[in-house]
N, C-alpha and C. Protein backbone atom coordinates (compact mmCIF):
# COMPACT_ATOMS: atom_id res chain seq x y z
N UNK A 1 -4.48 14.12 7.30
CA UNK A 1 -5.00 13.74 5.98
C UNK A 1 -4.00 14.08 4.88
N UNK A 2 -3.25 15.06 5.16
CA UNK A 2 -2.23 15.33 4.41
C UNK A 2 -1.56 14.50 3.93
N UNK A 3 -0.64 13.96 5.13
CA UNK A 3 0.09 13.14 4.92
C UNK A 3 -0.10 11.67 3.94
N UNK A 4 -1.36 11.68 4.44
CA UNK A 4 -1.96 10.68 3.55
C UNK A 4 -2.19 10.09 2.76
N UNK A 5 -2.50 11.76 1.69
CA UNK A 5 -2.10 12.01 0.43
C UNK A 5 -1.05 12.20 -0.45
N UNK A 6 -0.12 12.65 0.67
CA UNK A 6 1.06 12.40 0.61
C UNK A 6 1.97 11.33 0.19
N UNK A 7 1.87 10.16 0.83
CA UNK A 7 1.85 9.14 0.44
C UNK A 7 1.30 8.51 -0.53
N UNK A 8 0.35 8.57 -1.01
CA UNK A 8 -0.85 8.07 -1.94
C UNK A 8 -0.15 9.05 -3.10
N UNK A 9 0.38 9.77 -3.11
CA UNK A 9 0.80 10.53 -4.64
C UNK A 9 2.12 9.89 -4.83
N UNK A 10 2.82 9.70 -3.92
CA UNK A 10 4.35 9.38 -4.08
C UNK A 10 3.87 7.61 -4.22
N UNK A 11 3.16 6.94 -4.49
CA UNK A 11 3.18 5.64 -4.83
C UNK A 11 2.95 5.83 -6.20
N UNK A 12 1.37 6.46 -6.67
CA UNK A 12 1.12 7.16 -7.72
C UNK A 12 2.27 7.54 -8.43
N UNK A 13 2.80 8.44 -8.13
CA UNK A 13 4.27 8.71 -9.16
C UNK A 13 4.83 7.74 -8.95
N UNK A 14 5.20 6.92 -8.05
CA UNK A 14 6.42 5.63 -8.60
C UNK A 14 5.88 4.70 -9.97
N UNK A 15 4.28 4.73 -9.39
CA UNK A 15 3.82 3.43 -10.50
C UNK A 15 4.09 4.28 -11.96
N UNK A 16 3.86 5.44 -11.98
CA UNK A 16 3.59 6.38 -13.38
C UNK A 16 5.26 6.18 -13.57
N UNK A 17 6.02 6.25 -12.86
CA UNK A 17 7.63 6.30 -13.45
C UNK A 17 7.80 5.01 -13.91
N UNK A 18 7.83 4.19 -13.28
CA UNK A 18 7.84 3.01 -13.54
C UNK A 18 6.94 2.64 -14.79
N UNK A 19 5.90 2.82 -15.34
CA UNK A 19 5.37 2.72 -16.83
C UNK A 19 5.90 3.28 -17.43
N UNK A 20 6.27 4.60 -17.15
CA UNK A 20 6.96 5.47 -18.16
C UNK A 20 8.21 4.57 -18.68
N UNK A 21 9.29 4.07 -17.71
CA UNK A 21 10.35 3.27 -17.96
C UNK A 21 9.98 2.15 -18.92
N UNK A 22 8.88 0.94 -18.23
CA UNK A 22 8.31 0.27 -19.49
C UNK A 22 8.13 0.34 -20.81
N UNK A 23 7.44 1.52 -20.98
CA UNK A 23 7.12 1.68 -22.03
C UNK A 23 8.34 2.27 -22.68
N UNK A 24 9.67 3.31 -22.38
CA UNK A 24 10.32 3.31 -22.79
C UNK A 24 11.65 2.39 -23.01
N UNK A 25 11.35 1.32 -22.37
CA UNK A 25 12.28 0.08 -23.08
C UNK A 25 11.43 -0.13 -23.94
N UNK A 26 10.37 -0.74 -24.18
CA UNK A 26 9.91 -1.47 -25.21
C UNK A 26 9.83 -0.87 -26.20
N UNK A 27 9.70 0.63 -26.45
CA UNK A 27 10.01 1.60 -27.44
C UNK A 27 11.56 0.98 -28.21
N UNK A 28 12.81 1.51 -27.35
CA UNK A 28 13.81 0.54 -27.41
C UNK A 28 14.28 -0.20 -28.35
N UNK A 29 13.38 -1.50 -27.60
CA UNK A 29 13.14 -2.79 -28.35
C UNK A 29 12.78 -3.11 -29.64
N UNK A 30 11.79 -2.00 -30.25
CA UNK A 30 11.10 -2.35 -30.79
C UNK A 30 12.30 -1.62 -32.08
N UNK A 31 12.75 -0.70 -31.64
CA UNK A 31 13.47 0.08 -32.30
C UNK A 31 14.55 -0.84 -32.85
N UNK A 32 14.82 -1.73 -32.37
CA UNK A 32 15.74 -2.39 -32.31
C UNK A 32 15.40 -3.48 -33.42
């Protein structure tokens, strides 16, 4: 079950990095 979760957090953090990145281009952008 561990592992499981394991997995399931490390997707979780990719998607959260990946918004984080989004949102900091469009910050960016906007700056721009």
């Amino acid at each position: 079950m561990r592992a499981f979760t394991n997995i399931l957090d490390a997707k979780v953090r990719r998607k959260i990095i990946d918004l984080a990145k989004a949102l900091s281009e469009e910050d960016q952008t906007n700056k721009l």
